[in-house]
PDB file of N, CA and C in Angstrom:
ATOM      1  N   UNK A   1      89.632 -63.278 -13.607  1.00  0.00           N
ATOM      2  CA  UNK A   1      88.377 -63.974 -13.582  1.00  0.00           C
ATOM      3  C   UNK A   1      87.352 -63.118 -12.843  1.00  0.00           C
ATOM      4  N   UNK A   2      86.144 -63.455 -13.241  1.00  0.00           N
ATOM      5  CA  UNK A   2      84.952 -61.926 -12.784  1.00  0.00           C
ATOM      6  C   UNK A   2      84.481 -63.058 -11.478  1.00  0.00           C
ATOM      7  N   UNK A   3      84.436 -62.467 -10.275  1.00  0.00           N
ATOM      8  CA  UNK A   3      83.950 -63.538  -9.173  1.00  0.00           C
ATOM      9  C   UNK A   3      82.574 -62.284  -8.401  1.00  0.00           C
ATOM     10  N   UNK A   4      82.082 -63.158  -7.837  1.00  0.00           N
ATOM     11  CA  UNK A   4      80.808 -62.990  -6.973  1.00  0.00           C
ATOM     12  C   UNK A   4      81.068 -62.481  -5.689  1.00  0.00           C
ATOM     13  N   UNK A   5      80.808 -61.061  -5.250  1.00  0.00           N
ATOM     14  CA  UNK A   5      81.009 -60.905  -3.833  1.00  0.00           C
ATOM     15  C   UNK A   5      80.104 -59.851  -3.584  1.00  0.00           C
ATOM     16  N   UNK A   6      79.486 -60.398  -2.923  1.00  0.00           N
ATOM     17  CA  UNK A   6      77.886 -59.399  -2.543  1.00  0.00           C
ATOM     18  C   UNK A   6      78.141 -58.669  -1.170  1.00  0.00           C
ATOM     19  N   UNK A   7      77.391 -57.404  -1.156  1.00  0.00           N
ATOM     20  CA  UNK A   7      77.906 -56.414  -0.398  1.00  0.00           C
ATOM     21  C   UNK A   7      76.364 -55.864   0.267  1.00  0.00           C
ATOM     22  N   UNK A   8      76.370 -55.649   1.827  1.00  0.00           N
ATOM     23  CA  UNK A   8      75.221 -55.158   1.981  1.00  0.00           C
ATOM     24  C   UNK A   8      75.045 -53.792   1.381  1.00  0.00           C
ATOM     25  N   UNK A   9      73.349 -53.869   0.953  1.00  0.00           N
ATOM     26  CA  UNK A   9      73.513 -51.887   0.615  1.00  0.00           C
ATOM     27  C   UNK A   9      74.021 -50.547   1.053  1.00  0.00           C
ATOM     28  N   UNK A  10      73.973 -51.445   2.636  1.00  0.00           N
ATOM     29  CA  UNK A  10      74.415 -49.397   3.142  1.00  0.00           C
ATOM     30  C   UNK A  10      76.524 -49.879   3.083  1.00  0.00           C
ATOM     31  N   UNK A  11      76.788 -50.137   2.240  1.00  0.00           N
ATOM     32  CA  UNK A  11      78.297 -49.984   1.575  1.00  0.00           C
ATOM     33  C   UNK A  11      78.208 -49.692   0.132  1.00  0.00           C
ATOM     34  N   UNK A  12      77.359 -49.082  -0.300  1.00  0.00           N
ATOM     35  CA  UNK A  12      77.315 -48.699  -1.521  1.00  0.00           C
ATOM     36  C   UNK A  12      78.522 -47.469  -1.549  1.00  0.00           C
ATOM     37  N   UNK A  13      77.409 -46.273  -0.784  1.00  0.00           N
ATOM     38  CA  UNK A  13      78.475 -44.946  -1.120  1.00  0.00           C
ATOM     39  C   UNK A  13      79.748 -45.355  -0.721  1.00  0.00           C
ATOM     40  N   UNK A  14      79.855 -46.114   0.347  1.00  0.00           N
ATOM     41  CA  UNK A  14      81.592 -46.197   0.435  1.00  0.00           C
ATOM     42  C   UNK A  14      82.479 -46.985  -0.289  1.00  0.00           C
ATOM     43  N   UNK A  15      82.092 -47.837  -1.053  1.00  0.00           N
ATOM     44  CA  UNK A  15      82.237 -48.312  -2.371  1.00  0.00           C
ATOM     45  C   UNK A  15      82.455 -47.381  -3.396  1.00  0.00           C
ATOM     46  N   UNK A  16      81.545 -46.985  -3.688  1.00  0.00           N
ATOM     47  CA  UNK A  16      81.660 -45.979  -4.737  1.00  0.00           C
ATOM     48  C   UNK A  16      82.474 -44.989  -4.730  1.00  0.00           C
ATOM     49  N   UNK A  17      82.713 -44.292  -3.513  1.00  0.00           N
ATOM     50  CA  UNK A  17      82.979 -43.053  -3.404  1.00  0.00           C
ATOM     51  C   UNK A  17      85.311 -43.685  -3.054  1.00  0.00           C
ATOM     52  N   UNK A  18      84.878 -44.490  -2.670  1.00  0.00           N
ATOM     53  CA  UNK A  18      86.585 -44.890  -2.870  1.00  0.00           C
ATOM     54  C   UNK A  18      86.980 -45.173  -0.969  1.00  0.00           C
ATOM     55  N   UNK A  19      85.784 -44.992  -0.190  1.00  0.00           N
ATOM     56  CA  UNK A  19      86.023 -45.058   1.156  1.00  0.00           C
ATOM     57  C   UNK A  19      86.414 -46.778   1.738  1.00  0.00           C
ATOM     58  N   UNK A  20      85.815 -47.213   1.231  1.00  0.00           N
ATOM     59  CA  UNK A  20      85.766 -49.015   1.772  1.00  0.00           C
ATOM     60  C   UNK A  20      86.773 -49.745   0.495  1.00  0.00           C
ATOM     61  N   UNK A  21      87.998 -49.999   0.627  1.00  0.00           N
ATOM     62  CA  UNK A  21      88.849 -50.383  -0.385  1.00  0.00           C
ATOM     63  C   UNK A  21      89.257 -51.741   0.250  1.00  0.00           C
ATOM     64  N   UNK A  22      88.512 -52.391   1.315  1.00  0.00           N
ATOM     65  CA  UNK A  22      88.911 -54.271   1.278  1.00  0.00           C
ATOM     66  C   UNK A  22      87.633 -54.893   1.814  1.00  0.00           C
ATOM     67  N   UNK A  23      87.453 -55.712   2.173  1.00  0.00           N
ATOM     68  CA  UNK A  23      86.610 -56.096   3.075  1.00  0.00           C
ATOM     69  C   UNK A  23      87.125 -57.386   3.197  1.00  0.00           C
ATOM     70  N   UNK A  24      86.448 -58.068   4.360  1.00  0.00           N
ATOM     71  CA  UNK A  24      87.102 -59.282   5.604  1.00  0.00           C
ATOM     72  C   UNK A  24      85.737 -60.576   5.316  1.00  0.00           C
ATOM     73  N   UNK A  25      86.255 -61.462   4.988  1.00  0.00           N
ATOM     74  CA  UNK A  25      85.116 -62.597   5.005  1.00  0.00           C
ATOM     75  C   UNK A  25      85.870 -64.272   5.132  1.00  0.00           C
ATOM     76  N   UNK A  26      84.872 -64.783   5.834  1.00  0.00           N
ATOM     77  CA  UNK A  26      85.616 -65.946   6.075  1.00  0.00           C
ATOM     78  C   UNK A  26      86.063 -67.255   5.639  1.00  0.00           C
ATOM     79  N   UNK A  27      85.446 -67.016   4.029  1.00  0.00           N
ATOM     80  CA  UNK A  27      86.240 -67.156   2.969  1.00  0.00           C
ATOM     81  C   UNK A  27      86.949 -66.861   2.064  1.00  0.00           C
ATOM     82  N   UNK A  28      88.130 -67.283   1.441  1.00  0.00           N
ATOM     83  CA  UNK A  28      88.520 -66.344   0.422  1.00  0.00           C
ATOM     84  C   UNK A  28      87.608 -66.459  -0.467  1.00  0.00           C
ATOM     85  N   UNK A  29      87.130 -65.561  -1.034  1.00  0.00           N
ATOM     86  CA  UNK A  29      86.497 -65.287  -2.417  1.00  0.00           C
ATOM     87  C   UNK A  29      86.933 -64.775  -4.083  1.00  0.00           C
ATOM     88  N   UNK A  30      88.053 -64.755  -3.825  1.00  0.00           N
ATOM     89  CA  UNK A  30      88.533 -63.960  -5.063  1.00  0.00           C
ATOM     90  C   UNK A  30      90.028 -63.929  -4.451  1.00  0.00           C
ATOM     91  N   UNK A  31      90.900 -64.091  -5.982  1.00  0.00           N
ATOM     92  CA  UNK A  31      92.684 -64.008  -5.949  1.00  0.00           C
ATOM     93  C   UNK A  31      92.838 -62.617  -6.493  1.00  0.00           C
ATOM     94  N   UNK A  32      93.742 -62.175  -6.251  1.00  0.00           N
ATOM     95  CA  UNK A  32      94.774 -61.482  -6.781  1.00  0.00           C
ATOM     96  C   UNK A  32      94.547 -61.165  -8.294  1.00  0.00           C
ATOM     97  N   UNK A  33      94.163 -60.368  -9.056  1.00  0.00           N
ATOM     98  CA  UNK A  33      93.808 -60.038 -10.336  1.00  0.00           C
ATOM     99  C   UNK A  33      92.255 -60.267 -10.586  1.00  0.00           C
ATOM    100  N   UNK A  34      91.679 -60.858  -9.736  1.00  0.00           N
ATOM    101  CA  UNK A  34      90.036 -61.447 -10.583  1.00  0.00           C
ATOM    102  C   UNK A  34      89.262 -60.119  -9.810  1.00  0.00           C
ATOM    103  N   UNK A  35      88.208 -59.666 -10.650  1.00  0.00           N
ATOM    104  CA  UNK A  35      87.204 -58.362 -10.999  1.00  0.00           C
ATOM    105  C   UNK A  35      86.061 -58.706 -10.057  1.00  0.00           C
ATOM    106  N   UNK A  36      85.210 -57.917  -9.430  1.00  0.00           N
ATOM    107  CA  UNK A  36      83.725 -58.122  -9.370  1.00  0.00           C
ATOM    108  C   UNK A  36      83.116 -57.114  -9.433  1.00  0.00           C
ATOM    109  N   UNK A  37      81.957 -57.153  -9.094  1.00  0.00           N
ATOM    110  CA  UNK A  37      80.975 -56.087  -9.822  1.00  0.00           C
ATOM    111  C   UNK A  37      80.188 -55.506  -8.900  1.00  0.00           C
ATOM    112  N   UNK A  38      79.702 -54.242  -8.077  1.00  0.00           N
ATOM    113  CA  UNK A  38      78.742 -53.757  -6.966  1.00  0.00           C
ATOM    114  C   UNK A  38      78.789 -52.905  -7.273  1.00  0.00           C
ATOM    115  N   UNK A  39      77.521 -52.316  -7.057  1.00  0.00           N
ATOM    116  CA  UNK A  39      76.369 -51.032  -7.159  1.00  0.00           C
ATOM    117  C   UNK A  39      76.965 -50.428  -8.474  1.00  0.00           C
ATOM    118  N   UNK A  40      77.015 -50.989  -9.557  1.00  0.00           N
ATOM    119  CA  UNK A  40      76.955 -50.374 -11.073  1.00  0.00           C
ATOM    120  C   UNK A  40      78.447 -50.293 -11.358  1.00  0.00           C
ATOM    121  N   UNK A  41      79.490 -50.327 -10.484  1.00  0.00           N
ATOM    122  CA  UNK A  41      81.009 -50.407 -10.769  1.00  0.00           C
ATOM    123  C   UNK A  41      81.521 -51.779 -10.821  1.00  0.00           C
ATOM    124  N   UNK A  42      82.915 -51.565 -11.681  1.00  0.00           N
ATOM    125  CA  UNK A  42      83.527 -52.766 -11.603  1.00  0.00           C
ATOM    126  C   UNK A  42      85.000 -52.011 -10.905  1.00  0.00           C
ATOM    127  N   UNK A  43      85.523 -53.392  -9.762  1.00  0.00           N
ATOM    128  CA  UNK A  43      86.962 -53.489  -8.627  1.00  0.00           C
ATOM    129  C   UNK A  43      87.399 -54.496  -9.225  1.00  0.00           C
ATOM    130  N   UNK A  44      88.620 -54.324  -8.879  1.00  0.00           N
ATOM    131  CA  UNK A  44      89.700 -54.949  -8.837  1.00  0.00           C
ATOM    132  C   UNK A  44      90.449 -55.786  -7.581  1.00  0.00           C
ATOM    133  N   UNK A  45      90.266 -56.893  -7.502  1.00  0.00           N
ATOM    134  CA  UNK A  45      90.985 -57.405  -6.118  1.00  0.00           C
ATOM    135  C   UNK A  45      92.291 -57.471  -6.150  1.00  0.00           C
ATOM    136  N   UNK A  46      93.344 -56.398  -5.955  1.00  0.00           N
ATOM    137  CA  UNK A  46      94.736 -56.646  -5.968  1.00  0.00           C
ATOM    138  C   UNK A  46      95.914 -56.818  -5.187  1.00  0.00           C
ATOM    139  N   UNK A  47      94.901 -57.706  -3.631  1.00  0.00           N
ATOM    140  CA  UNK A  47      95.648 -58.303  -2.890  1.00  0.00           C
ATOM    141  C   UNK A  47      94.758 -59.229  -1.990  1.00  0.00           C
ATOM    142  N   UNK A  48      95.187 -60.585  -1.467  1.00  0.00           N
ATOM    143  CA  UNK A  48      94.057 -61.156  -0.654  1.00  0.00           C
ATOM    144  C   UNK A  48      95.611 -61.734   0.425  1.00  0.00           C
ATOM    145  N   UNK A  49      95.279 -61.237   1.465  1.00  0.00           N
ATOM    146  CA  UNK A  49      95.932 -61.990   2.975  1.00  0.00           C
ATOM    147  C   UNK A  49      94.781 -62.197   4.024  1.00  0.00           C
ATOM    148  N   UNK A  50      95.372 -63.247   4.468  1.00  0.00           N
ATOM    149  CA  UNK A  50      94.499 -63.940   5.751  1.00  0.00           C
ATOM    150  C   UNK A  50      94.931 -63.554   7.217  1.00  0.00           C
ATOM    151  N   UNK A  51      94.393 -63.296   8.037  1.00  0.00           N
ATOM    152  CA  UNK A  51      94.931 -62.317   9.503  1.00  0.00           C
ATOM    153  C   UNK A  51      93.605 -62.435  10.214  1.00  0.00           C
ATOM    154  N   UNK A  52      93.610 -62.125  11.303  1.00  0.00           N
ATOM    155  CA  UNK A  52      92.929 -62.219  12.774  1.00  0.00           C
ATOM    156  C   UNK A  52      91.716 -61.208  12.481  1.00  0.00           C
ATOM    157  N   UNK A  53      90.442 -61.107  12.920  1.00  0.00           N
ATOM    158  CA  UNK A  53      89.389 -60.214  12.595  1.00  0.00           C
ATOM    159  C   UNK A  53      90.025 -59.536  13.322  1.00  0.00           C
ATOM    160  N   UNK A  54      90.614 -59.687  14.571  1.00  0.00           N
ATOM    161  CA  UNK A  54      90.726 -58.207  15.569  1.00  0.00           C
ATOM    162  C   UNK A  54      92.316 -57.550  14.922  1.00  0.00           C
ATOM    163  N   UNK A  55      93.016 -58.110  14.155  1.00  0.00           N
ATOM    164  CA  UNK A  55      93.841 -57.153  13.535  1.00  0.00           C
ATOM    165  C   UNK A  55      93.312 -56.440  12.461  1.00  0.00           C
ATOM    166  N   UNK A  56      92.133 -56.884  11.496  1.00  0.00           N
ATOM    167  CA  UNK A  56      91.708 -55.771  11.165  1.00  0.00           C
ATOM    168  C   UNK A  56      90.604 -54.858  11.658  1.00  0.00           C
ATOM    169  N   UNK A  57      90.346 -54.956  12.809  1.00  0.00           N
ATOM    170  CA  UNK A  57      89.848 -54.040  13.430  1.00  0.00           C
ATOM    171  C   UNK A  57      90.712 -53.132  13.979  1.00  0.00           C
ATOM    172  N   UNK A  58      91.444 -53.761  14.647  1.00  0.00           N
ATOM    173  CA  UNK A  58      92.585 -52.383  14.888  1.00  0.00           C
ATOM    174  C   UNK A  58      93.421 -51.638  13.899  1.00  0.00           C
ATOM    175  N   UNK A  59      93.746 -52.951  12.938  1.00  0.00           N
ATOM    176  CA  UNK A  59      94.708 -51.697  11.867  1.00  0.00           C
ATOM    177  C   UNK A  59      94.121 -51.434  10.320  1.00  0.00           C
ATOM    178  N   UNK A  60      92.862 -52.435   9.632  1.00  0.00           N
ATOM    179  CA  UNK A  60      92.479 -51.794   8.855  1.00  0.00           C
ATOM    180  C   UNK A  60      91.094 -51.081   8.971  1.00  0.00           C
ATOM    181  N   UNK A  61      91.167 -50.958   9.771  1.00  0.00           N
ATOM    182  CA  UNK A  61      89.101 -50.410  10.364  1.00  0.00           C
ATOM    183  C   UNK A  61      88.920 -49.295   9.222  1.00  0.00           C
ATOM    184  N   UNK A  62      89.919 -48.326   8.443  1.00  0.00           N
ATOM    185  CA  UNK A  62      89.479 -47.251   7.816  1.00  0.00           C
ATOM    186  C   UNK A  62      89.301 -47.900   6.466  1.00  0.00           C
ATOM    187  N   UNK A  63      90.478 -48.813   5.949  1.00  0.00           N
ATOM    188  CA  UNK A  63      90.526 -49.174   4.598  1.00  0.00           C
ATOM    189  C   UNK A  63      88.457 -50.492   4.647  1.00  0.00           C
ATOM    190  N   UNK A  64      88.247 -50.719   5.299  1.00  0.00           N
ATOM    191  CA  UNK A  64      87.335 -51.083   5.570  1.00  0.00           C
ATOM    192  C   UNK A  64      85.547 -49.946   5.381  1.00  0.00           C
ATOM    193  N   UNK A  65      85.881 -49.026   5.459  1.00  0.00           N
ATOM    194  CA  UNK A  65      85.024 -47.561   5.477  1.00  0.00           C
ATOM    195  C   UNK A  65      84.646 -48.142   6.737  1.00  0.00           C
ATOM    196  N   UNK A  66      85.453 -48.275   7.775  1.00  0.00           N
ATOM    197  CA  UNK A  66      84.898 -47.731   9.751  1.00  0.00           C
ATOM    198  C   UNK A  66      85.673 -46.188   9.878  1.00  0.00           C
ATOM    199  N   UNK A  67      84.933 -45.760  11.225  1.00  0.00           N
ATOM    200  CA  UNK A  67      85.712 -44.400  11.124  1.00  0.00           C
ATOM    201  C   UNK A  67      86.584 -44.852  12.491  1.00  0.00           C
ATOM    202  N   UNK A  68      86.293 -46.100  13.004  1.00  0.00           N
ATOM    203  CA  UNK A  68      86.988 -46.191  14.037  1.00  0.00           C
ATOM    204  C   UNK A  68      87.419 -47.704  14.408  1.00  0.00           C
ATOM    205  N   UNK A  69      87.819 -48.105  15.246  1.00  0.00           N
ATOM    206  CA  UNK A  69      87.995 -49.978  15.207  1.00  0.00           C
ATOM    207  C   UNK A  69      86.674 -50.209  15.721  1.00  0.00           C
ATOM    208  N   UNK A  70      85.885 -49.033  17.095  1.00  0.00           N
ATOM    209  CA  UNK A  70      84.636 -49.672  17.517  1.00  0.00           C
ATOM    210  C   UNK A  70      83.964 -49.885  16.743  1.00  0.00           C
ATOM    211  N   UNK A  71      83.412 -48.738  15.505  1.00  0.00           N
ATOM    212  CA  UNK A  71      82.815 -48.387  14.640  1.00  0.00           C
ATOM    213  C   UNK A  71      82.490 -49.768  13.504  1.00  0.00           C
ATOM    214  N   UNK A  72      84.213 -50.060  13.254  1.00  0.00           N
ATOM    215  CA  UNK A  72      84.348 -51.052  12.788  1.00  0.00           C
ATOM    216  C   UNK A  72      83.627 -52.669  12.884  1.00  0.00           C
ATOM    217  N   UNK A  73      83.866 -52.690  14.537  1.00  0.00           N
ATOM    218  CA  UNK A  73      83.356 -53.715  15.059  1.00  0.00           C
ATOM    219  C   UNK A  73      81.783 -53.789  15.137  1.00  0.00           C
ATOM    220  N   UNK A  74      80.954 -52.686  15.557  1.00  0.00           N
ATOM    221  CA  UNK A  74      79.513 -52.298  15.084  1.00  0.00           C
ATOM    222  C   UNK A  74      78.951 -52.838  14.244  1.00  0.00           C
ATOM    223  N   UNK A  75      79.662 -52.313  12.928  1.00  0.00           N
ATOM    224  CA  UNK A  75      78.993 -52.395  11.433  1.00  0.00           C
ATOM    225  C   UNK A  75      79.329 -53.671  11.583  1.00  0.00           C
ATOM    226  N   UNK A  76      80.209 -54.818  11.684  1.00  0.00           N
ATOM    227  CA  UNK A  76      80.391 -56.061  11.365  1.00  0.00           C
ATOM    228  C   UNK A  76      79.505 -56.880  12.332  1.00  0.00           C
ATOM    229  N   UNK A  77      78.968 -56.384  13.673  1.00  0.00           N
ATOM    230  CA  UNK A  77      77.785 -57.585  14.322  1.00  0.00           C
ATOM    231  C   UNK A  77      76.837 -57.140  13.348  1.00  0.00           C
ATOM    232  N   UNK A  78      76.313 -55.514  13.273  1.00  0.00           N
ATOM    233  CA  UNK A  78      74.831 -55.592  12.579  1.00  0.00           C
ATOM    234  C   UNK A  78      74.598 -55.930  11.124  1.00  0.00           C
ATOM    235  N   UNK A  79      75.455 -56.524  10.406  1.00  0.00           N
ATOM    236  CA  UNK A  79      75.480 -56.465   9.346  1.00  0.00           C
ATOM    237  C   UNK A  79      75.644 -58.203   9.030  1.00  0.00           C
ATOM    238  N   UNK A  80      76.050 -58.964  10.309  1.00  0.00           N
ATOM    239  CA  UNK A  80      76.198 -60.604  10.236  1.00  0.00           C
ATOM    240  C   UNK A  80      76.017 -60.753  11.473  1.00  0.00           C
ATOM    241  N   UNK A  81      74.407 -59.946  11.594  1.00  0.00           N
ATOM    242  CA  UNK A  81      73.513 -59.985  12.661  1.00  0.00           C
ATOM    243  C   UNK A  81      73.702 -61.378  13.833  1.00  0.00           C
ATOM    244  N   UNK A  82      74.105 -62.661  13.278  1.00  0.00           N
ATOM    245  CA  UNK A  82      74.322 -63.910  13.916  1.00  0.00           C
ATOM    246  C   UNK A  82      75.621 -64.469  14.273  1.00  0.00           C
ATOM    247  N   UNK A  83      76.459 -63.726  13.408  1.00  0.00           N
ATOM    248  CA  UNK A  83      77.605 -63.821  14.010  1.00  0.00           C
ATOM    249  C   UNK A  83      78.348 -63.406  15.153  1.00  0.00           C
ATOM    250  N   UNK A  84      78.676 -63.682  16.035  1.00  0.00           N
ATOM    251  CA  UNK A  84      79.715 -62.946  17.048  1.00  0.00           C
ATOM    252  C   UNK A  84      81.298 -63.001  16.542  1.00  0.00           C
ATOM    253  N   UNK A  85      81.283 -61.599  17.050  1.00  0.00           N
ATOM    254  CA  UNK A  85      82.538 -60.868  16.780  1.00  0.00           C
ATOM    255  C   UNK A  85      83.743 -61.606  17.578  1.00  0.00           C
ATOM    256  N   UNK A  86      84.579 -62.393  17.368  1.00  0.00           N
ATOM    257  CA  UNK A  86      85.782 -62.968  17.728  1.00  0.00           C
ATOM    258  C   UNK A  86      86.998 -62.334  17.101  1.00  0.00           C
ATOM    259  N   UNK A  87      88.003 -61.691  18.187  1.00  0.00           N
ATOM    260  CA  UNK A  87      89.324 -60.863  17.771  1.00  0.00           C
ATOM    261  C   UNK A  87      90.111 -62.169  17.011  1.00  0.00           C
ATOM    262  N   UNK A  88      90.005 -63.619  17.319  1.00  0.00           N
ATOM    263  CA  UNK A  88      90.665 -64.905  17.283  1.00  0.00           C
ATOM    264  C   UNK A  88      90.466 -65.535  15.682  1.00  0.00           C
ATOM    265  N   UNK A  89      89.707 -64.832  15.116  1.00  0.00           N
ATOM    266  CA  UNK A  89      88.737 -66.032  14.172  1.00  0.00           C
ATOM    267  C   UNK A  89      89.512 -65.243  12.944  1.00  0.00           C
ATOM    268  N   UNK A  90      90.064 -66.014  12.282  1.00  0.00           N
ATOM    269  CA  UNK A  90      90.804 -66.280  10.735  1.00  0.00           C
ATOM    270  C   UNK A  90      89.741 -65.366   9.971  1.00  0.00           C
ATOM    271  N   UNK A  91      90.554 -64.564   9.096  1.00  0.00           N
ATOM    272  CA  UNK A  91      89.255 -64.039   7.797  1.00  0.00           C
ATOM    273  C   UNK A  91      90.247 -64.019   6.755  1.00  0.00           C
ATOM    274  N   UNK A  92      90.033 -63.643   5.943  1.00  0.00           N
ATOM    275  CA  UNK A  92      90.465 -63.485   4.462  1.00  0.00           C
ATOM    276  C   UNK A  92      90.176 -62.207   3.951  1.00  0.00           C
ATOM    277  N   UNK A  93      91.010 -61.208   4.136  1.00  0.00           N
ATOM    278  CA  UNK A  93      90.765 -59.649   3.642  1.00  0.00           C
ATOM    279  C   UNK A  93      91.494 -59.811   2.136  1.00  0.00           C
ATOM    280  N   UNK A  94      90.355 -59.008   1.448  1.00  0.00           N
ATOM    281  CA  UNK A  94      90.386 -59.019   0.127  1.00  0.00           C
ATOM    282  C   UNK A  94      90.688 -57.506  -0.359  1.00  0.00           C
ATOM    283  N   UNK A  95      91.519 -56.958  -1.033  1.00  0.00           N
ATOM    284  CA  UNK A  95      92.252 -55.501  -1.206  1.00  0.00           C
ATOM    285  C   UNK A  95      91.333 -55.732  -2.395  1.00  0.00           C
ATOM    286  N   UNK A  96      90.519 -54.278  -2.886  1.00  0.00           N
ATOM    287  CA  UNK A  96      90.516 -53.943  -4.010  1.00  0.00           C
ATOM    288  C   UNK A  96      90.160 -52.253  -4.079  1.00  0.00           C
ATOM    289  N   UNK A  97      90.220 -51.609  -5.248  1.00  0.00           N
ATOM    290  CA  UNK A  97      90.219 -50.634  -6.024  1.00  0.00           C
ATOM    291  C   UNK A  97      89.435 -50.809  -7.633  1.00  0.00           C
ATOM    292  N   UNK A  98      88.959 -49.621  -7.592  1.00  0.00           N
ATOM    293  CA  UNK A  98      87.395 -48.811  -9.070  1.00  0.00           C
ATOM    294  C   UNK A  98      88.290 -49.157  -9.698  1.00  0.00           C
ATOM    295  N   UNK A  99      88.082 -49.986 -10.679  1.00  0.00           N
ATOM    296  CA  UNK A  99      88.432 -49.569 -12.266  1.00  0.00           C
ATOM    297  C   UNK A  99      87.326 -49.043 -13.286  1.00  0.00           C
ATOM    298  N   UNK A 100      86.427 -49.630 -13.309  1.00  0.00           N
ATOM    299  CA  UNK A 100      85.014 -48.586 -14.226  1.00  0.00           C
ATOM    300  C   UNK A 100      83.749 -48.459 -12.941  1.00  0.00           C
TER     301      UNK A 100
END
């Protein structure tokens, strides 16, 4: 199924380029097989588990395009400018990979 998951712009190139292969939101948005569509490509979501924001800061910060967990943690206040960063708080990391 083709689902909706909007991405700020400055994750384009790392999108594209194959650097940012999940991202963390605090809903699930998409199962296991269903497609979406950003910056002119179509992904594949081919895994969704639920885990602690601060475990993926520590262990997926790269599959994320961070170069580091701080890095990690950075891009995620300025980017959900209103949110505070809680190691505690449930997310829903969504695995995907380019297919066109």
């Amino acid at each position: 199924m083709q689902r909706e998951i909007k991405f700020h712009p400055i994750f384009g190139r790392l999108l594209l380029s194959g650097a940012k292969t999940c991202t963390s939101r605090s809903k699930q948005l998409a199962d296991k097989g269903d497609t979406f569509s950003a910056f002119g490509a179509t992904f594949l979501v081919y895994n969704v588990q639920q885990t602690r924001l601060g475990a993926v800061r520590a262990r997926l910060f790269a599959e994320e395009g961070a170069i580091s967990p701080e890095h990690f943690e950075k891009v995620y206040r300025s980017v959900g400018r209103y949110r505070p960063f809680d190691p505690e708080k449930q997310v829903w990391v969504h695995f995907f990979k380019r297919v066109l």
